[in-house]
C-alpha atoms as a PDB file:
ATOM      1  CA  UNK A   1       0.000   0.000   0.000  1.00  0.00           C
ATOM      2  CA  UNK A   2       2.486   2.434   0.630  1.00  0.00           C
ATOM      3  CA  UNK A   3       3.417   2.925  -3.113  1.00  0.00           C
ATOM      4  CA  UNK A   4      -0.284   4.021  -3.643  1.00  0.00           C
ATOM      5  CA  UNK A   5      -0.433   6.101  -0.396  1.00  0.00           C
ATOM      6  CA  UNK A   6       3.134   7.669  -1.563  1.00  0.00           C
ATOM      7  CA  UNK A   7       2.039   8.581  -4.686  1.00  0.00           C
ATOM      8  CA  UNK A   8      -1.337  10.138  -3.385  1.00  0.00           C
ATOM      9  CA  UNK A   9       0.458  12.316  -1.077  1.00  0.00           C
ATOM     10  CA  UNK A  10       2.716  13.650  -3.681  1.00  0.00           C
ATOM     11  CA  UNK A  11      -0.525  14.668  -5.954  1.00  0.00           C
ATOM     12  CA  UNK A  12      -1.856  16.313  -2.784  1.00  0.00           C
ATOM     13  CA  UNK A  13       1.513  18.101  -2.675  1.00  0.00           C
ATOM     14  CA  UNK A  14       1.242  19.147  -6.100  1.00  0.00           C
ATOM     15  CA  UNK A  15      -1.763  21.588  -5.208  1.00  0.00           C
ATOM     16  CA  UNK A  16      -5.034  18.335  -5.873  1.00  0.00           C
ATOM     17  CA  UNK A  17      -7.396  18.257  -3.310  1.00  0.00           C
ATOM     18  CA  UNK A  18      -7.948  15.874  -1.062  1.00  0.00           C
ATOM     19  CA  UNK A  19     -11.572  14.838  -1.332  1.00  0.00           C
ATOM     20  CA  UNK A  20     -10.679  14.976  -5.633  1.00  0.00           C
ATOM     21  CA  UNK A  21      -7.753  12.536  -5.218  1.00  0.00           C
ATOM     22  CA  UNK A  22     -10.135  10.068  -2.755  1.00  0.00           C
ATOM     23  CA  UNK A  23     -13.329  10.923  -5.195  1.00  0.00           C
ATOM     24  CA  UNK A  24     -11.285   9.575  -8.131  1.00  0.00           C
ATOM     25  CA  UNK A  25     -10.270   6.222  -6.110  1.00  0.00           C
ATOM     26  CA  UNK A  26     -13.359   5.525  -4.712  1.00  0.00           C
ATOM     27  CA  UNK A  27     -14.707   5.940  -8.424  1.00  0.00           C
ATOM     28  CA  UNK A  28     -12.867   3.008  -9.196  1.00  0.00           C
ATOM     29  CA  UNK A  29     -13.838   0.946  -6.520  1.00  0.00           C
ATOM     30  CA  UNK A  30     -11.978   0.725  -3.949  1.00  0.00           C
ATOM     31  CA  UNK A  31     -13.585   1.408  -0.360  1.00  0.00           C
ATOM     32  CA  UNK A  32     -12.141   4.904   0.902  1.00  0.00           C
ATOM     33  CA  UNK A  33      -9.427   6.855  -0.685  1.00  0.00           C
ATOM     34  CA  UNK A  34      -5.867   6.229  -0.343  1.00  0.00           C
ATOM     35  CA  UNK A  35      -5.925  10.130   1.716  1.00  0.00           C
ATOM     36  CA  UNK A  36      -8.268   9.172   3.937  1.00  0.00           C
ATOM     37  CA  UNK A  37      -6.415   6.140   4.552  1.00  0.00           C
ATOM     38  CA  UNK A  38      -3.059   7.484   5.536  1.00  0.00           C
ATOM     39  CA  UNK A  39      -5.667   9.425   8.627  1.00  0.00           C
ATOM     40  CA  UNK A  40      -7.586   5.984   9.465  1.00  0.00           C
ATOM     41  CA  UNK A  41      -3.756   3.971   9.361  1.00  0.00           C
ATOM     42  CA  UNK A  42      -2.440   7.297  11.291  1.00  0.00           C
ATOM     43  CA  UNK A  43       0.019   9.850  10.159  1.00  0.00           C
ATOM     44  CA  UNK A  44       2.569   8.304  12.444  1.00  0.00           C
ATOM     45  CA  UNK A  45       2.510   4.537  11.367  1.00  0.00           C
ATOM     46  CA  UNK A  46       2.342   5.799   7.682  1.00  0.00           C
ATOM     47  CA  UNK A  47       6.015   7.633   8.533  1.00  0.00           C
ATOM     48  CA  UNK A  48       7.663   4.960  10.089  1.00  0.00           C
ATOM     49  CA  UNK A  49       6.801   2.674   7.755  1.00  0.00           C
ATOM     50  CA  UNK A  50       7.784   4.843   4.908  1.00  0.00           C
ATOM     51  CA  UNK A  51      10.931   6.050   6.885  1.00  0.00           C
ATOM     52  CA  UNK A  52      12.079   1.624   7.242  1.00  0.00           C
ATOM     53  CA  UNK A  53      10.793   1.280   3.462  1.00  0.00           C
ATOM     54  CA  UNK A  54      12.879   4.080   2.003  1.00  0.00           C
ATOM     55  CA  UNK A  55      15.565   2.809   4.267  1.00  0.00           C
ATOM     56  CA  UNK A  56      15.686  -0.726   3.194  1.00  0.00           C
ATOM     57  CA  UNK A  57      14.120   0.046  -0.406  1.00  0.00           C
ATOM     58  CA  UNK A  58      14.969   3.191  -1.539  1.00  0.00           C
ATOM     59  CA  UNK A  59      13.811   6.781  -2.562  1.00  0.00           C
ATOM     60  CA  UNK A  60      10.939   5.255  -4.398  1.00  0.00           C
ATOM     61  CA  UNK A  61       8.742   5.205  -0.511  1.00  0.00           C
ATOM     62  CA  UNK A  62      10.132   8.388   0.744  1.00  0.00           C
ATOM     63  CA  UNK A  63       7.303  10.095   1.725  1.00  0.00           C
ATOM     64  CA  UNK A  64       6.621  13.916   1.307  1.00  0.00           C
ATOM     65  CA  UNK A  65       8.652  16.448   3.727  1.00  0.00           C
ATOM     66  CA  UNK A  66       4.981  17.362   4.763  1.00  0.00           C
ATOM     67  CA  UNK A  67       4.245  14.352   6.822  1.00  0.00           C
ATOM     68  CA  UNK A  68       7.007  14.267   9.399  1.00  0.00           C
ATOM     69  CA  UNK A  69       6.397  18.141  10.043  1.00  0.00           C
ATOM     70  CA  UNK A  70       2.163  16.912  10.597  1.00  0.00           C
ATOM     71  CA  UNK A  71       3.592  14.064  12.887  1.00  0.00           C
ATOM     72  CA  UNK A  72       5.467  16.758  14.885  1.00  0.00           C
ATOM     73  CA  UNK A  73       2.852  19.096  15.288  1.00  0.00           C
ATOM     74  CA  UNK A  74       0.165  16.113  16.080  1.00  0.00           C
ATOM     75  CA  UNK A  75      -1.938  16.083  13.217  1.00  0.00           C
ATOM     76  CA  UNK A  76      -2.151  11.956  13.161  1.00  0.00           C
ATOM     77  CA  UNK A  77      -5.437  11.291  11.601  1.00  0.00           C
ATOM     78  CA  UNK A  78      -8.491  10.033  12.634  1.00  0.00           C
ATOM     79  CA  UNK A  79      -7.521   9.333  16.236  1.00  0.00           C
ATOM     80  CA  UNK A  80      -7.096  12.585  17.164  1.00  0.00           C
ATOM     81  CA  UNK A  81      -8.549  15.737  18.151  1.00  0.00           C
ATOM     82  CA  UNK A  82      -6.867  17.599  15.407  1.00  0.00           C
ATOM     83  CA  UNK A  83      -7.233  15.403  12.795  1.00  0.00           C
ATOM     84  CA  UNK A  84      -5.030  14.935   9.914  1.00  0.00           C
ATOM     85  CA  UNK A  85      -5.878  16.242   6.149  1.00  0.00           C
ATOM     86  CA  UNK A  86      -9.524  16.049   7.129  1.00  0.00           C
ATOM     87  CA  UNK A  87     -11.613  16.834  10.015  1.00  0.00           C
ATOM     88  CA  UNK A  88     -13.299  14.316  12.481  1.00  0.00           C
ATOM     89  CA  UNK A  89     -15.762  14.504  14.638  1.00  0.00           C
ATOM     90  CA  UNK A  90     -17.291  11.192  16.212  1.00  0.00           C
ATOM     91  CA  UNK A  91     -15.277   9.635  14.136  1.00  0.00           C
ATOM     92  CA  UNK A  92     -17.008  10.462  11.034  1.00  0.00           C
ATOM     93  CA  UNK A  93     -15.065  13.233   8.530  1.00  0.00           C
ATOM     94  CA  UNK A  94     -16.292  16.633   9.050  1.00  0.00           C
ATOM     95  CA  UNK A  95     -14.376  18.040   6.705  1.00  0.00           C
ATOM     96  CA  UNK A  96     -11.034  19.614   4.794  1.00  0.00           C
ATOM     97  CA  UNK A  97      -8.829  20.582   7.276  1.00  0.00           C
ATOM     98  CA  UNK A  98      -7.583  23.661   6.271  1.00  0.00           C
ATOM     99  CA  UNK A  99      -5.428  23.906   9.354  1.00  0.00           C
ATOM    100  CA  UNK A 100      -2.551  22.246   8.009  1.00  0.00           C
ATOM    101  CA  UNK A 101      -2.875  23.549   4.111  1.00  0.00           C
ATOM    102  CA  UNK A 102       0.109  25.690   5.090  1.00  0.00           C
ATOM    103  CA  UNK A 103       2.262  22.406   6.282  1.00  0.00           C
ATOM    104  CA  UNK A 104       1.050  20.872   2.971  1.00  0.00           C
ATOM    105  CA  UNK A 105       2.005  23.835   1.012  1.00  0.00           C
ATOM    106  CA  UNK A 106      -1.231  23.579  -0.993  1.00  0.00           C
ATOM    107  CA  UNK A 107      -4.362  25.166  -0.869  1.00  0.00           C
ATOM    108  CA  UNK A 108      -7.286  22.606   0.709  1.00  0.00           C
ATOM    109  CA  UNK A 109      -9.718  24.823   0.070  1.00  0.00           C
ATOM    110  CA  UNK A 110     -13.169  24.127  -2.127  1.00  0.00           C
ATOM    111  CA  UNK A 111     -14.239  27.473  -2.039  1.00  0.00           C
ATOM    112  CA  UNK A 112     -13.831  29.715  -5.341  1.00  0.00           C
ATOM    113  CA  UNK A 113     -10.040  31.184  -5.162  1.00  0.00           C
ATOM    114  CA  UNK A 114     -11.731  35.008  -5.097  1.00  0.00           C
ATOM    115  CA  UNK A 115     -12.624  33.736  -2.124  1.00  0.00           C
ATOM    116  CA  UNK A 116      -9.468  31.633  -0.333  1.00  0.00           C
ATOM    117  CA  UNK A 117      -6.919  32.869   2.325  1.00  0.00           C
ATOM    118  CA  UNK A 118      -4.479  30.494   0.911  1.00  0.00           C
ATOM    119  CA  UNK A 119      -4.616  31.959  -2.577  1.00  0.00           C
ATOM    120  CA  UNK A 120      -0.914  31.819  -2.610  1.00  0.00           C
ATOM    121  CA  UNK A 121      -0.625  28.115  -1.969  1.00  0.00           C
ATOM    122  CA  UNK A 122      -0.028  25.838  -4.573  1.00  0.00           C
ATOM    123  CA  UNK A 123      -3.490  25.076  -6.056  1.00  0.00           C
ATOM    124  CA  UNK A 124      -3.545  22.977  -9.672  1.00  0.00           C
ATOM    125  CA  UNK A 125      -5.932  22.348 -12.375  1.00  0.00           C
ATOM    126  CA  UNK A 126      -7.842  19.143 -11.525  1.00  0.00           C
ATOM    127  CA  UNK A 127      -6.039  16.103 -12.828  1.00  0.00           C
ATOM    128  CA  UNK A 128      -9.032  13.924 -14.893  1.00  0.00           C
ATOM    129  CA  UNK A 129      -9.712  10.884 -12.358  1.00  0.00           C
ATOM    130  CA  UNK A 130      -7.868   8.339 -14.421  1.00  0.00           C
ATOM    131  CA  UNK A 131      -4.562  10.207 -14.418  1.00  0.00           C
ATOM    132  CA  UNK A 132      -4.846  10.225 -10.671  1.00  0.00           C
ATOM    133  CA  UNK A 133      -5.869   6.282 -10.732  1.00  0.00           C
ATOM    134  CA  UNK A 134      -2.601   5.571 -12.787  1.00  0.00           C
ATOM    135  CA  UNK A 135      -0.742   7.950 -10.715  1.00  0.00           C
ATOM    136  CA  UNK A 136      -1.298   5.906  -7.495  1.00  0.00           C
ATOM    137  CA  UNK A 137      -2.079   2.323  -8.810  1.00  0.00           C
ATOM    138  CA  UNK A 138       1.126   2.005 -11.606  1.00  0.00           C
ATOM    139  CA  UNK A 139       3.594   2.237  -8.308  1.00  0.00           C
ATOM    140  CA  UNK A 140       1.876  -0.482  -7.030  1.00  0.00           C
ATOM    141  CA  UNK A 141       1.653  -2.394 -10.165  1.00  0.00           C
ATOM    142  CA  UNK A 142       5.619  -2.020 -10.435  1.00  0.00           C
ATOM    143  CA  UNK A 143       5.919  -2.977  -7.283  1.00  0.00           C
ATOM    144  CA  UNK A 144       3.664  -6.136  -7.206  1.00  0.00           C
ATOM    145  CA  UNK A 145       5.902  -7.234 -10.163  1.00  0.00           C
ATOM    146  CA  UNK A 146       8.935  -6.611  -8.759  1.00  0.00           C
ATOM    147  CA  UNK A 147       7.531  -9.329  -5.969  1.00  0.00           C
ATOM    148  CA  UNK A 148       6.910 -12.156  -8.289  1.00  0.00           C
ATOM    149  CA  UNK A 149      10.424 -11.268  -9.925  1.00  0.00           C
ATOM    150  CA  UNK A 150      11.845 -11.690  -7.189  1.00  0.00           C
ATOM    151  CA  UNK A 151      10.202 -14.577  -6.206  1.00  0.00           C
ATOM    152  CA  UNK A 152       8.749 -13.425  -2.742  1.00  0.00           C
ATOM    153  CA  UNK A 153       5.332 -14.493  -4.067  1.00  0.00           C
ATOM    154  CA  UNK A 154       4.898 -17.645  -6.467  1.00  0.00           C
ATOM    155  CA  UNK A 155       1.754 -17.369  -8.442  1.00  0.00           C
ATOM    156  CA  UNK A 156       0.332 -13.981  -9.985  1.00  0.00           C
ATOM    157  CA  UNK A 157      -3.233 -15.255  -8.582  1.00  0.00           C
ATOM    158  CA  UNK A 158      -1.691 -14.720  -5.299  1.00  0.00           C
ATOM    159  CA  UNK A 159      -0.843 -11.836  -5.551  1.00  0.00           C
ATOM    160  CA  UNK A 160      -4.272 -10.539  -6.735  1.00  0.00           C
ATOM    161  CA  UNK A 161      -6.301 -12.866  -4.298  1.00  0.00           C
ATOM    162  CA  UNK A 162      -4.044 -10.588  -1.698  1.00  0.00           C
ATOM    163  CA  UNK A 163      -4.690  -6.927  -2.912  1.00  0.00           C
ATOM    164  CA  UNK A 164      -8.975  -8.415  -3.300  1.00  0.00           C
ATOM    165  CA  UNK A 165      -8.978  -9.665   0.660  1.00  0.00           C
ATOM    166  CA  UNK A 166      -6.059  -8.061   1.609  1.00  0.00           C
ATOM    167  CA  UNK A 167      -6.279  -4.164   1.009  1.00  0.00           C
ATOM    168  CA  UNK A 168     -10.369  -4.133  -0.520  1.00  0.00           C
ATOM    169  CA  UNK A 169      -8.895  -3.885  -4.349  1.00  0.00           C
ATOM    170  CA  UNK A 170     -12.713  -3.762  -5.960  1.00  0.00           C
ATOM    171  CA  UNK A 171     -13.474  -7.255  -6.567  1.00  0.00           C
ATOM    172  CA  UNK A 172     -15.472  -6.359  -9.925  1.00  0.00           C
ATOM    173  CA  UNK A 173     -12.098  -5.928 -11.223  1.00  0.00           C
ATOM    174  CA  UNK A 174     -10.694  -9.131 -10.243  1.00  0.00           C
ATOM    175  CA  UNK A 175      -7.578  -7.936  -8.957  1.00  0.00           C
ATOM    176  CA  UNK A 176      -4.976  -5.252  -9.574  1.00  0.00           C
ATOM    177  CA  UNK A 177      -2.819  -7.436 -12.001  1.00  0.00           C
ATOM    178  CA  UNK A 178      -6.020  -8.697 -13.821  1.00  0.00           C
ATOM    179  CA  UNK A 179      -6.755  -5.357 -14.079  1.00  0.00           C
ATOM    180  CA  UNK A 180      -3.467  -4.091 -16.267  1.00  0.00           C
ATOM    181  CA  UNK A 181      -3.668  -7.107 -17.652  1.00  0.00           C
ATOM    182  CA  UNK A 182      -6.894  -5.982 -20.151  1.00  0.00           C
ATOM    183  CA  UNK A 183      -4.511  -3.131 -21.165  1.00  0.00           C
ATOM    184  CA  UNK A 184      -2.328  -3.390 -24.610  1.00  0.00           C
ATOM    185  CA  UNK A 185       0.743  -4.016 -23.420  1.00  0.00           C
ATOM    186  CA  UNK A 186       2.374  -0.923 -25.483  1.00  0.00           C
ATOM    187  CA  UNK A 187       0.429   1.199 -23.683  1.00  0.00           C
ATOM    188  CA  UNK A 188       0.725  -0.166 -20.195  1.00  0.00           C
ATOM    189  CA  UNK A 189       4.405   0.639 -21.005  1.00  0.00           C
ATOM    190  CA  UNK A 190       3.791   3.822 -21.794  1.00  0.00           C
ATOM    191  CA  UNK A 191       1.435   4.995 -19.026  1.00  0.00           C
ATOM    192  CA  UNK A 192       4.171   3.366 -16.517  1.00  0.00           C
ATOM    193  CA  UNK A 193       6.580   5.533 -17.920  1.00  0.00           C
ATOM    194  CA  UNK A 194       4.610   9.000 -18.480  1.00  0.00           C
ATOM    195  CA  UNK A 195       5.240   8.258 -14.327  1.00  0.00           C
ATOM    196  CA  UNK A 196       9.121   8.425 -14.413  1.00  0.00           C
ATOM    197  CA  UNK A 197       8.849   4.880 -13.573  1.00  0.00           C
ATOM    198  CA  UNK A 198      11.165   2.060 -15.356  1.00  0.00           C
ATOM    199  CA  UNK A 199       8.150  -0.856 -17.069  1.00  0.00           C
ATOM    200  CA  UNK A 200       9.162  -3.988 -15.408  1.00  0.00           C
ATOM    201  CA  UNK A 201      10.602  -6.799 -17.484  1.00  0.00           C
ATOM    202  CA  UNK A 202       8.436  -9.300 -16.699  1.00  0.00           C
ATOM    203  CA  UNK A 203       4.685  -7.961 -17.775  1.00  0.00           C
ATOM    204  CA  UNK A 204       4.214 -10.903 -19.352  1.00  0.00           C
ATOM    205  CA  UNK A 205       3.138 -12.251 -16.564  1.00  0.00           C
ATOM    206  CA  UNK A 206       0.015 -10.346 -16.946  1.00  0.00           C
ATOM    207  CA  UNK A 207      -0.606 -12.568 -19.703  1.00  0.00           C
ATOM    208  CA  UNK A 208      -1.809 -15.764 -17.423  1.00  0.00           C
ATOM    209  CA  UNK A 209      -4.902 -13.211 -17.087  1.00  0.00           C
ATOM    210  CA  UNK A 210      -5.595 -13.419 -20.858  1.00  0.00           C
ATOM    211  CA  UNK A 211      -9.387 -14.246 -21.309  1.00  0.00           C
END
């Protein structure tokens, strides 16, 4: 997951907006967004793991300078008073919170920019929802690949049985690797490297998906 969360928090970097980056997941199925995820995980667990990750990994899971500053200043998520990059109350979301735009160094806001304090913040053009889909399901794509590579796990059917069960990957699509695997393999290519990412060498193994 933290590939997908990674990349999400970059986008929100880049001036997208919170509920637009979670609207455009949760368009394609799966069960919250990957921003309201890193609050219901909590702010904290999302930077240690990322901090081990990048450690072990690489640069590919270093998160955003944004979320150790939120750690420091206690903006964790959902389970606490001050929330994280939304607002809680009961533990439902009660909204943006604009609190921390400033730490983000983006503009949360939804209201017209005539209108916004943080007119100065980074603020960009909505992304269309399937750039932001490939944006934070490609890394994870690349990364799931890199696994059967490797060898950590066997079969390709794992791997998707894993991301249905494991992580709520919409079932309607069968699985992230079934997924990719409906799209021309030129293209895939293509779309993984519009990302600055290197295509793995072995999508052929998205061919046992073939119907």
């Amino acid at each position: 997951l933290m590939p997908y969360m990674t990349a999400a928090l970059e986008l929100l970097a880049a001036g997208q907006k919170p509920r637009h980056i979670d609207g455009a997941l949760m368009a394609f199925g799966m069960p919250m967004g990957p921003i309201e995820l890193a609050d219901y995980v909590g702010l904290d667990i999302c930077l240690e793991v990322g901090r081990y990750l990048e450690k072990t990994l690489g640069d590919r899971f270093a998160l955003p300078a944004f979320v150790p500053t939120m750690v420091e200043r206690g903006y964790l998520g959902r389970k606490c008073e001050k929330g994280g990059f939304y607002r809680y109350e009961r533990g439902r979301i009660a909204g943006i919170n604009e609190a921390i735009a400033r730490l983000v160094g983006a503009s949360f806001s939804e209201k017209p920019r005539e209108f916004d304090a943080n007119i100065d913040l980074e603020d960009a053009a909505p992304m269309e929802d399937a750039a932001i889909q490939d944006r934070c399901l490609l890394p994870m794509l690349v990364e799931a690949l890199g696994c059967l590579k490797e060898g950590i796990v066997k079969e390709p059917s794992h791997l998707d049985a894993a991301f249905v069960f494991g992580i709520g990957f919409p079932p309607f699509r069968g699985g992230l690797l079934r997924h990719f695997a409906s799209v021309p393999r030129e293209q895939l290519i293509q779309r993984i490297e519009a990302l600055g990412l290197e295509a793995p060498t072995n999508l052929k193994v998205l061919d046992a998906f073939a119907d």
